[in-house]
PDB file of N, CA and C in Angstrom:
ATOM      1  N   UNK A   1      -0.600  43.315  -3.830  1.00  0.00           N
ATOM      2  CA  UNK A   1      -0.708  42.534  -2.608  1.00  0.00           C
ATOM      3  C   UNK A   1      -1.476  41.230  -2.846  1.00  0.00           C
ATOM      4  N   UNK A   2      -2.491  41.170  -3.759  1.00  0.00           N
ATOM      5  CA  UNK A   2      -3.741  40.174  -3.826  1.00  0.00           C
ATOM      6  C   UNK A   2      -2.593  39.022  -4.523  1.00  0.00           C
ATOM      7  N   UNK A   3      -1.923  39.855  -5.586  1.00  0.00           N
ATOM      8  CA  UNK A   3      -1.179  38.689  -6.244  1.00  0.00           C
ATOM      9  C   UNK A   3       0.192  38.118  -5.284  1.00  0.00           C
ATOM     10  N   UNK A   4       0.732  38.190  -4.499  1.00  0.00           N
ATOM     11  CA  UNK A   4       1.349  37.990  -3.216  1.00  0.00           C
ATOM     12  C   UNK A   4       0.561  36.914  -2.809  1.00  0.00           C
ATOM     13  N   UNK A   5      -0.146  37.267  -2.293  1.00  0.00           N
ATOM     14  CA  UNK A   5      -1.388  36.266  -1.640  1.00  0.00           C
ATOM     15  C   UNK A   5      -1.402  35.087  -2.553  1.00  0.00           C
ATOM     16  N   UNK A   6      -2.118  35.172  -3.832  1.00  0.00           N
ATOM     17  CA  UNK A   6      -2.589  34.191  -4.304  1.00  0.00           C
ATOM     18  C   UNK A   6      -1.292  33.288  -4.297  1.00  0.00           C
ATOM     19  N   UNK A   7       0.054  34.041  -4.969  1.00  0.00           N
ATOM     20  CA  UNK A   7       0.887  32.741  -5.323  1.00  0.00           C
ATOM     21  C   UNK A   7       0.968  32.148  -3.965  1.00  0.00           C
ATOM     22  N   UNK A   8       0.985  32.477  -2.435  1.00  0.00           N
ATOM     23  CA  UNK A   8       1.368  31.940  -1.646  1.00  0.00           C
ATOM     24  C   UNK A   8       0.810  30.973  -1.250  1.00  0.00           C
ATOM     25  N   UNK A   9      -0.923  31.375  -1.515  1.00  0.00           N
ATOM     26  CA  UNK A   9      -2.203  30.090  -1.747  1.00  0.00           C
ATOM     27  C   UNK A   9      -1.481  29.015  -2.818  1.00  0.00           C
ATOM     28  N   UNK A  10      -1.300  29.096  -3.912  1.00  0.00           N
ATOM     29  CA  UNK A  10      -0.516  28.407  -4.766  1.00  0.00           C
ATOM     30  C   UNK A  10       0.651  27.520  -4.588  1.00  0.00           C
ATOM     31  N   UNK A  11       1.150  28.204  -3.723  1.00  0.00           N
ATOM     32  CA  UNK A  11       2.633  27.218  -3.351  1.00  0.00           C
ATOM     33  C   UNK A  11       1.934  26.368  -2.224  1.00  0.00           C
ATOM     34  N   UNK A  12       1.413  27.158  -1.127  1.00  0.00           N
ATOM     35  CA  UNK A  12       0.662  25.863  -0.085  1.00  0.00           C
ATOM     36  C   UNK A  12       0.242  24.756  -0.998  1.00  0.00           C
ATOM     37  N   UNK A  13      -0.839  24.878  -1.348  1.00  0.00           N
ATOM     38  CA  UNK A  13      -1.269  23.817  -2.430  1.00  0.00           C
ATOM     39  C   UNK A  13      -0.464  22.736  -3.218  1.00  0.00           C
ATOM     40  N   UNK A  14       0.357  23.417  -4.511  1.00  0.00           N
ATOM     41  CA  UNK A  14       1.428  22.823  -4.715  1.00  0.00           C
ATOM     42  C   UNK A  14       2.424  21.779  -3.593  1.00  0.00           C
ATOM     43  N   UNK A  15       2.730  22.340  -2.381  1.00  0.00           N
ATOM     44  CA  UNK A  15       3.417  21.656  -1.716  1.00  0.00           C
ATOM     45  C   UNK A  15       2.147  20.601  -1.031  1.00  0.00           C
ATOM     46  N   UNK A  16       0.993  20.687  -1.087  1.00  0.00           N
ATOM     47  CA  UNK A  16       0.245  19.796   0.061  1.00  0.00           C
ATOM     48  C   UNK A  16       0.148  18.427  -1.129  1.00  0.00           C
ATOM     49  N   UNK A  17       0.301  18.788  -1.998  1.00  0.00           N
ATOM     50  CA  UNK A  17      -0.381  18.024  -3.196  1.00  0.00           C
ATOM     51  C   UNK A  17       1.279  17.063  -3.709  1.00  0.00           C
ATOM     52  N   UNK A  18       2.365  17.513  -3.472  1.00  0.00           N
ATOM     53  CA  UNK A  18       4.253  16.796  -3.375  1.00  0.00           C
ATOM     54  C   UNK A  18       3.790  15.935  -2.070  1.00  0.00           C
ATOM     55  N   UNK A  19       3.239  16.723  -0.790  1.00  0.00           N
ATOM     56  CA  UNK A  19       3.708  15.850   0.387  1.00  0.00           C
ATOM     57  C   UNK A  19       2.710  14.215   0.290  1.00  0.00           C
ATOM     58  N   UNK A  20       1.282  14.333   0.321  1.00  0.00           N
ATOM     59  CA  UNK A  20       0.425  13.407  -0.432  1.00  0.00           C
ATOM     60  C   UNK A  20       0.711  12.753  -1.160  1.00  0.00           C
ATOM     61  N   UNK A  21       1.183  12.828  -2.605  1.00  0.00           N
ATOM     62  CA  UNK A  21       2.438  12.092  -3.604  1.00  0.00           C
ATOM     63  C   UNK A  21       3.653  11.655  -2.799  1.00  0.00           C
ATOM     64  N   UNK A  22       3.766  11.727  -1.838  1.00  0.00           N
ATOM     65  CA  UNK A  22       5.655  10.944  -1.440  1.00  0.00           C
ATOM     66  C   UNK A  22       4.900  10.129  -0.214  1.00  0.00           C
ATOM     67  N   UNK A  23       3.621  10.773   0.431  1.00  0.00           N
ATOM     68  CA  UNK A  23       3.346   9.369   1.362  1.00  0.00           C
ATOM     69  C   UNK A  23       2.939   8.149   0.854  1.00  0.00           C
ATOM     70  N   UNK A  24       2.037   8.837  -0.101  1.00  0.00           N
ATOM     71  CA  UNK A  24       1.550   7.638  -1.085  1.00  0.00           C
ATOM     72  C   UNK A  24       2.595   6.550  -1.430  1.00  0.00           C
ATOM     73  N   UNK A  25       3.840   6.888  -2.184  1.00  0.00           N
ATOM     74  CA  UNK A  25       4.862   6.300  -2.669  1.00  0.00           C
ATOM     75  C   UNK A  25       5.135   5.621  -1.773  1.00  0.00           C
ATOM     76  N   UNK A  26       5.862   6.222  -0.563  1.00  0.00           N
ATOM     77  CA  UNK A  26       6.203   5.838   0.840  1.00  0.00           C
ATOM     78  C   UNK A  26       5.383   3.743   1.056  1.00  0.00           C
ATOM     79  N   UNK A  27       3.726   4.618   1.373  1.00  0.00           N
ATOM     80  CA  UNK A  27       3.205   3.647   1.503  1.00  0.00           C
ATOM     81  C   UNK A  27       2.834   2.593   0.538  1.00  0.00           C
ATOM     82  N   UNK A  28       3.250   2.640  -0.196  1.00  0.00           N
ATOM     83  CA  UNK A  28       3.664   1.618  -1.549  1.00  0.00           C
ATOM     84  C   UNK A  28       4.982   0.523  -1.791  1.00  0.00           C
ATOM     85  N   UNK A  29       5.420   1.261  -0.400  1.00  0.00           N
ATOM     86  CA  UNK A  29       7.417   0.941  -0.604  1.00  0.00           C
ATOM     87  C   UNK A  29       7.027  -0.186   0.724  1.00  0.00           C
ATOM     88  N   UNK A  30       6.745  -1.168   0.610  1.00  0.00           N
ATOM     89  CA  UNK A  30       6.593  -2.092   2.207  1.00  0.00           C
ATOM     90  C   UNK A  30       7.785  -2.447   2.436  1.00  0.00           C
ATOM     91  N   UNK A  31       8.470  -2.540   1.410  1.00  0.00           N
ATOM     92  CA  UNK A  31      10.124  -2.620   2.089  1.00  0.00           C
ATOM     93  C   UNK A  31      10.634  -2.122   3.067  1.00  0.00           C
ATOM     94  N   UNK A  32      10.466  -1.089   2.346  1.00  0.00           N
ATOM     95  CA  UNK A  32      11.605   0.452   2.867  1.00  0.00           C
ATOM     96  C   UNK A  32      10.651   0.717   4.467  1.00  0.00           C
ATOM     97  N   UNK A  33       9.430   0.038   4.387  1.00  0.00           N
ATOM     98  CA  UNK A  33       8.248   0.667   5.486  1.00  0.00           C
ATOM     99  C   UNK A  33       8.827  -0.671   6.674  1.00  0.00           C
ATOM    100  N   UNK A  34       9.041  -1.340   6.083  1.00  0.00           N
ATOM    101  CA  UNK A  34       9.189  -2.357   7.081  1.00  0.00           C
ATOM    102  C   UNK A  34      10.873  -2.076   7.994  1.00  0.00           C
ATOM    103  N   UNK A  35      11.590  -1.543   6.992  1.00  0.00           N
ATOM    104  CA  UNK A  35      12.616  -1.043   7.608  1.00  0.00           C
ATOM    105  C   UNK A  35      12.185  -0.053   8.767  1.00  0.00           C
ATOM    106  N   UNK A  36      11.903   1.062   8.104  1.00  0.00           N
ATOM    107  CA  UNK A  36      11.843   2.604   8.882  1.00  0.00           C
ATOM    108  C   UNK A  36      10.993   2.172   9.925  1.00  0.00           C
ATOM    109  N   UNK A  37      10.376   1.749  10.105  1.00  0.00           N
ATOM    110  CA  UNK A  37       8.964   1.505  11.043  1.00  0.00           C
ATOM    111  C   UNK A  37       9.372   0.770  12.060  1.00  0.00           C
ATOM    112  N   UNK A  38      10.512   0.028  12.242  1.00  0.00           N
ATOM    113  CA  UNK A  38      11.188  -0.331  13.128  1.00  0.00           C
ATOM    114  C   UNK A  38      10.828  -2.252  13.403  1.00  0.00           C
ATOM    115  N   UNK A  39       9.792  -2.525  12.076  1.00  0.00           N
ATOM    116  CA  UNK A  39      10.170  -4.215  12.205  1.00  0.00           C
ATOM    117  C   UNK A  39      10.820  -5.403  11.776  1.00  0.00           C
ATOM    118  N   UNK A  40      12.289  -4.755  11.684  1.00  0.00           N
ATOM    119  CA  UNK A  40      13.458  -5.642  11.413  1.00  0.00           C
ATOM    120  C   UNK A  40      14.176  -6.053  13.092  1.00  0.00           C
ATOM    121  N   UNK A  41      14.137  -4.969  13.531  1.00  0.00           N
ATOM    122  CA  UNK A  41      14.436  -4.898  15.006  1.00  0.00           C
ATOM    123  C   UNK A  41      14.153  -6.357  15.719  1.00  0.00           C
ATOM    124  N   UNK A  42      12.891  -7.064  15.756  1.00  0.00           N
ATOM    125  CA  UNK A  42      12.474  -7.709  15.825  1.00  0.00           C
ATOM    126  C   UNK A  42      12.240  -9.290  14.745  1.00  0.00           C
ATOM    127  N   UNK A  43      11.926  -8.870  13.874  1.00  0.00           N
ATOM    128  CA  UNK A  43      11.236 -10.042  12.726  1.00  0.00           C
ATOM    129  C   UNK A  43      12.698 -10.278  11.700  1.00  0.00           C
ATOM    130  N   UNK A  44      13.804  -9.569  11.382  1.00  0.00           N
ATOM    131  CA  UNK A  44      14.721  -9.647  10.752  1.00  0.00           C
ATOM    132  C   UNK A  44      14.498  -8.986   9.854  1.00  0.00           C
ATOM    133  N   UNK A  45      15.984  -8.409   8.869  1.00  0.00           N
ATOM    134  CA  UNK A  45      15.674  -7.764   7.556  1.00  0.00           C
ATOM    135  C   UNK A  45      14.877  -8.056   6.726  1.00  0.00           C
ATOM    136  N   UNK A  46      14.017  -9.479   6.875  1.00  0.00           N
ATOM    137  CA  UNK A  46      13.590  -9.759   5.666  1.00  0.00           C
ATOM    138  C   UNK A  46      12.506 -10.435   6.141  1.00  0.00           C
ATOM    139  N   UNK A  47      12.154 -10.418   7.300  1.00  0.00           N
ATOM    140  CA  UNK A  47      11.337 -11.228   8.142  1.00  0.00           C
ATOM    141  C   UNK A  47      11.318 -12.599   8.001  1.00  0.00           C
ATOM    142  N   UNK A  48      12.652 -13.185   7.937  1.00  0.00           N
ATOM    143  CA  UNK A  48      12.905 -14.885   7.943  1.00  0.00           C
ATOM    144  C   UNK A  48      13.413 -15.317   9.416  1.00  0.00           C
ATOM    145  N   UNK A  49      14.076 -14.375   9.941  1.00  0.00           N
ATOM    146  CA  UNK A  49      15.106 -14.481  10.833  1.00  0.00           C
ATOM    147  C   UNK A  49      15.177 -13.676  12.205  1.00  0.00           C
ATOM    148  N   UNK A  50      13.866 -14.083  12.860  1.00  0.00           N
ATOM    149  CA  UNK A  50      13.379 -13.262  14.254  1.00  0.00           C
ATOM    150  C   UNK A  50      14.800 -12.627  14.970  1.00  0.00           C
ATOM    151  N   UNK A  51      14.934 -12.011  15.625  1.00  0.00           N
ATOM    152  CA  UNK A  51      15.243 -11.765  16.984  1.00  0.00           C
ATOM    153  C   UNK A  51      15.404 -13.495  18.155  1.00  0.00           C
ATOM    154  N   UNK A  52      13.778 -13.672  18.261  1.00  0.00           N
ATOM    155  CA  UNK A  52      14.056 -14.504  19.264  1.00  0.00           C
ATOM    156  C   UNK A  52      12.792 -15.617  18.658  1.00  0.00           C
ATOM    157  N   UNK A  53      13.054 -17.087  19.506  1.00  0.00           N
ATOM    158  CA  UNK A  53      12.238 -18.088  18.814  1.00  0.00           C
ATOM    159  C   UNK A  53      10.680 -17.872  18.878  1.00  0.00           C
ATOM    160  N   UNK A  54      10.301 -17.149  20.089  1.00  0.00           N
ATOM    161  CA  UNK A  54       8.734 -16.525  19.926  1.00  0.00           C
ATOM    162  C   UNK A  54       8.229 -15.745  19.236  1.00  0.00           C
ATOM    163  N   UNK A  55       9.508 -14.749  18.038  1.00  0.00           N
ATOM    164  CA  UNK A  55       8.649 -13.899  17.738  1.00  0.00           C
ATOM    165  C   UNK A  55       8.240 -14.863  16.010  1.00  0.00           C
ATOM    166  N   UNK A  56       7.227 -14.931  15.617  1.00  0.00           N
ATOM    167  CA  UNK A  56       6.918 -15.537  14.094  1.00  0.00           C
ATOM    168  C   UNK A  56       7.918 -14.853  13.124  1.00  0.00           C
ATOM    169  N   UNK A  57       8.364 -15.797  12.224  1.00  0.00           N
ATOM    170  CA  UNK A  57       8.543 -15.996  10.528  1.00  0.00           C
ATOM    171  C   UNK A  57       7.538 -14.747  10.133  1.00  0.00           C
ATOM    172  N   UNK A  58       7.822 -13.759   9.381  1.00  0.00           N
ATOM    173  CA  UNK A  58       6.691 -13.127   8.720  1.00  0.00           C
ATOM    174  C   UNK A  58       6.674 -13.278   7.088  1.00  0.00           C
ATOM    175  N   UNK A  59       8.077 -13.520   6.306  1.00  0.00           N
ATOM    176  CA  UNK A  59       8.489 -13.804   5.204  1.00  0.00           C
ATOM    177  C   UNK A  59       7.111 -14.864   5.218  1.00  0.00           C
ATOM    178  N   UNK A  60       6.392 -14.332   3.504  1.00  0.00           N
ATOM    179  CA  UNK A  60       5.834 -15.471   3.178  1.00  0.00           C
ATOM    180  C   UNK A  60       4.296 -15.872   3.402  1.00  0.00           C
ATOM    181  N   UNK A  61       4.494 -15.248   4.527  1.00  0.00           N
ATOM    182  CA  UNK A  61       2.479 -15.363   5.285  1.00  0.00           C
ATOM    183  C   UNK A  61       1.926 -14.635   3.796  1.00  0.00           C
ATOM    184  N   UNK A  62       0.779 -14.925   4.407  1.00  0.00           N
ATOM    185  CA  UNK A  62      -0.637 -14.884   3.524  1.00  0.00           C
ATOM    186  C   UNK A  62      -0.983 -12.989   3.534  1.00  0.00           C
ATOM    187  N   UNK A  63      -0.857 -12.309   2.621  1.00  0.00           N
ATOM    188  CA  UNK A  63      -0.823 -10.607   3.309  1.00  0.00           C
ATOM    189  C   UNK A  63      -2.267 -10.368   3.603  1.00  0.00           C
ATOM    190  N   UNK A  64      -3.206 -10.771   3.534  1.00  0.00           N
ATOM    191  CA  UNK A  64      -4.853 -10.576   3.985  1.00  0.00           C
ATOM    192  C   UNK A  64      -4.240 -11.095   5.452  1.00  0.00           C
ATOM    193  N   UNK A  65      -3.936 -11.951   6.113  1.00  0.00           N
ATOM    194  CA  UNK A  65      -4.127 -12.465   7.188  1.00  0.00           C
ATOM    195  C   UNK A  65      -3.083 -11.306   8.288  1.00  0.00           C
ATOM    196  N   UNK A  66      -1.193 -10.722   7.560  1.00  0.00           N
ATOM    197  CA  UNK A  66      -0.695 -10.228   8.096  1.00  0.00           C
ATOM    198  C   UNK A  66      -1.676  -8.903   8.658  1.00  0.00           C
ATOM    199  N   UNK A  67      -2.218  -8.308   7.379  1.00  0.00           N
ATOM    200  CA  UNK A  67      -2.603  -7.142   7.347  1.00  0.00           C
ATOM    201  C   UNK A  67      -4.053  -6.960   8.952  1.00  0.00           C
ATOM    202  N   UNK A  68      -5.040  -8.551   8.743  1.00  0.00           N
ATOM    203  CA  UNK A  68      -5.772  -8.775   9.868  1.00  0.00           C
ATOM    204  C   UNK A  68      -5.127  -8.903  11.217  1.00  0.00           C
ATOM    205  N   UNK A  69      -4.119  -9.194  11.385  1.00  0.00           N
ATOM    206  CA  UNK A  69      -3.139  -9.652  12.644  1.00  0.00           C
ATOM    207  C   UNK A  69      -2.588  -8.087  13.248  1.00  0.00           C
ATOM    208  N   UNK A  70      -1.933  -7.423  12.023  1.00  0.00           N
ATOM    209  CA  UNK A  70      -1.778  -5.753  12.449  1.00  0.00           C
ATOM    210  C   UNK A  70      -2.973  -4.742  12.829  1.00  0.00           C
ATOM    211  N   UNK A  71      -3.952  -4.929  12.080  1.00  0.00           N
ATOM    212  CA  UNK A  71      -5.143  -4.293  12.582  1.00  0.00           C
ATOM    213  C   UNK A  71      -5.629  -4.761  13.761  1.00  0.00           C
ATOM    214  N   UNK A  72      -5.478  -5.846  14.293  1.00  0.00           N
ATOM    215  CA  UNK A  72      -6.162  -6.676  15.649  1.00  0.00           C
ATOM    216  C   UNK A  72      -5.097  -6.145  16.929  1.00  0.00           C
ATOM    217  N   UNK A  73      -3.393  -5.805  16.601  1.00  0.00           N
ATOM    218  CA  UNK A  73      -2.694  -5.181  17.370  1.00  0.00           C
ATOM    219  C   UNK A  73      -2.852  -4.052  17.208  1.00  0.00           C
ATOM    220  N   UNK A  74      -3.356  -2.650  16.314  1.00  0.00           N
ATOM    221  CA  UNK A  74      -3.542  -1.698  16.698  1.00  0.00           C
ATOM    222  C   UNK A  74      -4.317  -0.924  17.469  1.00  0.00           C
ATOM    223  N   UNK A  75      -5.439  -2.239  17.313  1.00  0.00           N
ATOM    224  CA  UNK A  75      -6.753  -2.093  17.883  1.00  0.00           C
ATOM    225  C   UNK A  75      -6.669  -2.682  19.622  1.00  0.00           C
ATOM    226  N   UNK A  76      -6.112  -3.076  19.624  1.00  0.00           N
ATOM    227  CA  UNK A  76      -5.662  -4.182  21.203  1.00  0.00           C
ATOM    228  C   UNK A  76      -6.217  -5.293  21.320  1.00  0.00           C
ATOM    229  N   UNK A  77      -7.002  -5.618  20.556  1.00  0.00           N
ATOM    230  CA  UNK A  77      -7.948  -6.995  20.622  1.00  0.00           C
ATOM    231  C   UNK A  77      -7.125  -8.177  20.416  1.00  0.00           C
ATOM    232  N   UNK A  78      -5.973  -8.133  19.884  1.00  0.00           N
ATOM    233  CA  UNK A  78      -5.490  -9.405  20.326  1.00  0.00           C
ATOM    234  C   UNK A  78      -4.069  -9.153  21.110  1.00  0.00           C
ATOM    235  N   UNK A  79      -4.487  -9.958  22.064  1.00  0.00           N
ATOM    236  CA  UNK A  79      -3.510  -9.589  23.520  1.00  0.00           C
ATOM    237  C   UNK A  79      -3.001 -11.012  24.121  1.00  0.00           C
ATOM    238  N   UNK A  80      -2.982 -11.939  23.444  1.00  0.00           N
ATOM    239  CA  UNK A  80      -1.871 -13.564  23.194  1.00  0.00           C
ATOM    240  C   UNK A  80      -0.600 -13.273  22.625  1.00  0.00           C
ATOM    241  N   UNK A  81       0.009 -13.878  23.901  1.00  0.00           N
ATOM    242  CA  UNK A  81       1.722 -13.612  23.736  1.00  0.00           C
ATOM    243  C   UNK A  81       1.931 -12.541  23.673  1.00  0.00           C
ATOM    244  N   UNK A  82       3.182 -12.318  22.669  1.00  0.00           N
ATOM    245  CA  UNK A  82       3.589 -11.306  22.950  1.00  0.00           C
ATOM    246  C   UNK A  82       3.083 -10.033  22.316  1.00  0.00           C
ATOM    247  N   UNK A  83       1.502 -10.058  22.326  1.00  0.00           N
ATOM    248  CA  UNK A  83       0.981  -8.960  21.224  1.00  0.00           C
ATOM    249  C   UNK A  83       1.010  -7.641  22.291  1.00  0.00           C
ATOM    250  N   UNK A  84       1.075  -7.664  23.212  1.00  0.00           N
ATOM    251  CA  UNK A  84       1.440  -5.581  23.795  1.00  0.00           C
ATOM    252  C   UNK A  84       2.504  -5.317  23.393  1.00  0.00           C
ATOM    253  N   UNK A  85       3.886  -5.903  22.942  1.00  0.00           N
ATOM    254  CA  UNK A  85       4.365  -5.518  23.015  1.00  0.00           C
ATOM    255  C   UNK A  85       4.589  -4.677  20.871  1.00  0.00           C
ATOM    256  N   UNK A  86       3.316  -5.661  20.283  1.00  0.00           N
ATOM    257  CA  UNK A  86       2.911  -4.881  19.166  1.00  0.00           C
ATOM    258  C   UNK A  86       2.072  -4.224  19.128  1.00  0.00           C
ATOM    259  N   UNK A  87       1.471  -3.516  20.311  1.00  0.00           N
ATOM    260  CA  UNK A  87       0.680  -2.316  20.089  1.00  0.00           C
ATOM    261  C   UNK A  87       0.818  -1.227  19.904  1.00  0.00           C
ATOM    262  N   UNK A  88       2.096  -1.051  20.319  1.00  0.00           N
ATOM    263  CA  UNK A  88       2.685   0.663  19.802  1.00  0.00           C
ATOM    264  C   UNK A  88       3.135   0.692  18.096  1.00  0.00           C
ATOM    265  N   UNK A  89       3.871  -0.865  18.248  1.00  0.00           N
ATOM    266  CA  UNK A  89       4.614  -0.363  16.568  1.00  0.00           C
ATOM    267  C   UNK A  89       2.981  -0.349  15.953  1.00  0.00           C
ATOM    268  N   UNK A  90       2.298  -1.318  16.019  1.00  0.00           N
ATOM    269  CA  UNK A  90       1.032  -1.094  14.959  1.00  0.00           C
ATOM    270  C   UNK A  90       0.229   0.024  15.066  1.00  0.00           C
ATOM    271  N   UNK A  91       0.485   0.721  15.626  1.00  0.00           N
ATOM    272  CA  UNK A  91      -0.309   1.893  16.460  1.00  0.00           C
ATOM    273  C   UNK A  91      -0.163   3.285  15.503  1.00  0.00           C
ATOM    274  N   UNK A  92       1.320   3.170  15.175  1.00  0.00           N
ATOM    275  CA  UNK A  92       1.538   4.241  13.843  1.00  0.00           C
ATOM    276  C   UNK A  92       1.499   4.093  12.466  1.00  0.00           C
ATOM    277  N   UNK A  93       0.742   2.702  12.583  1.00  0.00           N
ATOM    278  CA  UNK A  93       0.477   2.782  10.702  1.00  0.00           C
ATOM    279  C   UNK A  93      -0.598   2.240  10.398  1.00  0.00           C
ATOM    280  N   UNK A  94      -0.547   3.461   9.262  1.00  0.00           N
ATOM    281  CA  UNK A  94      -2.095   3.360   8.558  1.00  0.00           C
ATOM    282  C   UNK A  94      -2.552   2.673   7.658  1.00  0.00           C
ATOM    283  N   UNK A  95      -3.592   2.104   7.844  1.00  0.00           N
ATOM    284  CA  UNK A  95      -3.811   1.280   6.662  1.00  0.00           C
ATOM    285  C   UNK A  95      -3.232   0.803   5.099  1.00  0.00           C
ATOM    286  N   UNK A  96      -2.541   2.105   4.888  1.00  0.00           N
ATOM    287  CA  UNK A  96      -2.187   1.734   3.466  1.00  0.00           C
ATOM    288  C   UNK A  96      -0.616   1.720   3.649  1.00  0.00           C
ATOM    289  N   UNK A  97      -0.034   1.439   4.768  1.00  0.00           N
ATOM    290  CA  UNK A  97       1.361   0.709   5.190  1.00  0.00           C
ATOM    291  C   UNK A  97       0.917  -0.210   5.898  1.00  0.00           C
ATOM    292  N   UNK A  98       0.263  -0.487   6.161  1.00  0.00           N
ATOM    293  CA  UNK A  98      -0.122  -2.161   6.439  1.00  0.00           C
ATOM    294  C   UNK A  98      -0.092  -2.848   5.452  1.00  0.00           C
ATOM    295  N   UNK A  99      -1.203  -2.713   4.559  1.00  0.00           N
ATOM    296  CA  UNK A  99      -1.030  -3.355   3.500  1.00  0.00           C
ATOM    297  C   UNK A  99      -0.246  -3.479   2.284  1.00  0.00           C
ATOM    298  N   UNK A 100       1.362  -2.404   2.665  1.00  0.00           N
ATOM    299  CA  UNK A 100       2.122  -2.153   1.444  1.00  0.00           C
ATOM    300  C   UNK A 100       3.057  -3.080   2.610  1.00  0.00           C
ATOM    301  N   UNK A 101       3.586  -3.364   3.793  1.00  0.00           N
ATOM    302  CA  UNK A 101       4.009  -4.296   4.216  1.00  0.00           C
ATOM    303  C   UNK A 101       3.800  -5.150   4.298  1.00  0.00           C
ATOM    304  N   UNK A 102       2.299  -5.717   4.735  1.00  0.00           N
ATOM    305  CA  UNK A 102       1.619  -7.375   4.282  1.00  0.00           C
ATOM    306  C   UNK A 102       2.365  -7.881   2.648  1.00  0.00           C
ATOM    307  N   UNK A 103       2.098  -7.011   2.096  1.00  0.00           N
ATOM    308  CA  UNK A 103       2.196  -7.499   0.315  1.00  0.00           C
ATOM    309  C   UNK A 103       3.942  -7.847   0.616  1.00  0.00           C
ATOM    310  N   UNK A 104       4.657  -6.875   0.721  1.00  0.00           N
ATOM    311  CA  UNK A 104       6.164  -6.973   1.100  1.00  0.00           C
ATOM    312  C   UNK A 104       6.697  -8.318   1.676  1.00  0.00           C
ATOM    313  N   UNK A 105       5.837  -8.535   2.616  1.00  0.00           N
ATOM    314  CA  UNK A 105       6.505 -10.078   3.145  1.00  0.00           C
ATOM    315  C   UNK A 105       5.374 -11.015   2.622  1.00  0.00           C
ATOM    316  N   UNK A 106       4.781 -11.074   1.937  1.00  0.00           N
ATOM    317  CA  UNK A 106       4.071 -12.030   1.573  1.00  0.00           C
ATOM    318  C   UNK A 106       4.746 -12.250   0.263  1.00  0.00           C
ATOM    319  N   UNK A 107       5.333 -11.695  -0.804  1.00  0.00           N
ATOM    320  CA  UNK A 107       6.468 -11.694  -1.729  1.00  0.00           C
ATOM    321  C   UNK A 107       7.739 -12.554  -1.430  1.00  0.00           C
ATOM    322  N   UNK A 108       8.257 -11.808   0.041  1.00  0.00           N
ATOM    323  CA  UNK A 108       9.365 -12.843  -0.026  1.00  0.00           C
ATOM    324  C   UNK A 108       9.702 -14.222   0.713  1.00  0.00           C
ATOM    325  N   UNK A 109      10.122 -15.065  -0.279  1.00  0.00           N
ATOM    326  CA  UNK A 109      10.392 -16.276   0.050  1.00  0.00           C
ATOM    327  C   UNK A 109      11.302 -17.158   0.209  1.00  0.00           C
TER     328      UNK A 109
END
């Protein structure tokens, strides 16, 4: 029975230690994050090519400044223009998809 147990302790583990490794990756991928996360919808595939003339160019910015601009909408503190309506998307990502998307559009040009 004990050995039952343990491997099952074992596989939890094993699997907590795969899921940790693929967010990580995940949040490494600012591409793929900028897709899934839902800000093409808005900013364009590539963030050159808004939606509409108010929303900013993100292709290209400075990624310290994107990454400050997302933290200031998750937080609500900045509430000029159209920032409520970035408080939800910034609302589900964590720091280290912020900054794997800052880097992402600060790359392309």
């Amino acid at each position: 029975m004990q050995s039952k147990t343990m491997k099952a302790v074992v596989m939890i583990g094993i699997a907590a230690v795969l899921m940790l490794v693929s967010g990580q990756a995940m949040a490494a991928d600012g591409k793929a994050l900028f897709a899934t996360k839902g800000c093409t919808a808005c900013h364009g595939p590539d963030g050159k090519a808004p939606l509409m003339p108010l929303y900013p160019k993100l292709a290209g910015q400075n990624a310290p400044y994107l990454v400050d601009q997302l933290k200031a909408f998750k937080a609500q503190t900045r509430k000029n223009g159209q920032a409520a309506l970035m408080w939800g998307q910034a609302a589900q990502l964590s720091d280290a998809e912020m900054d794997a998307i800052a880097k992402y559009l600060a790359s392309v040009k």
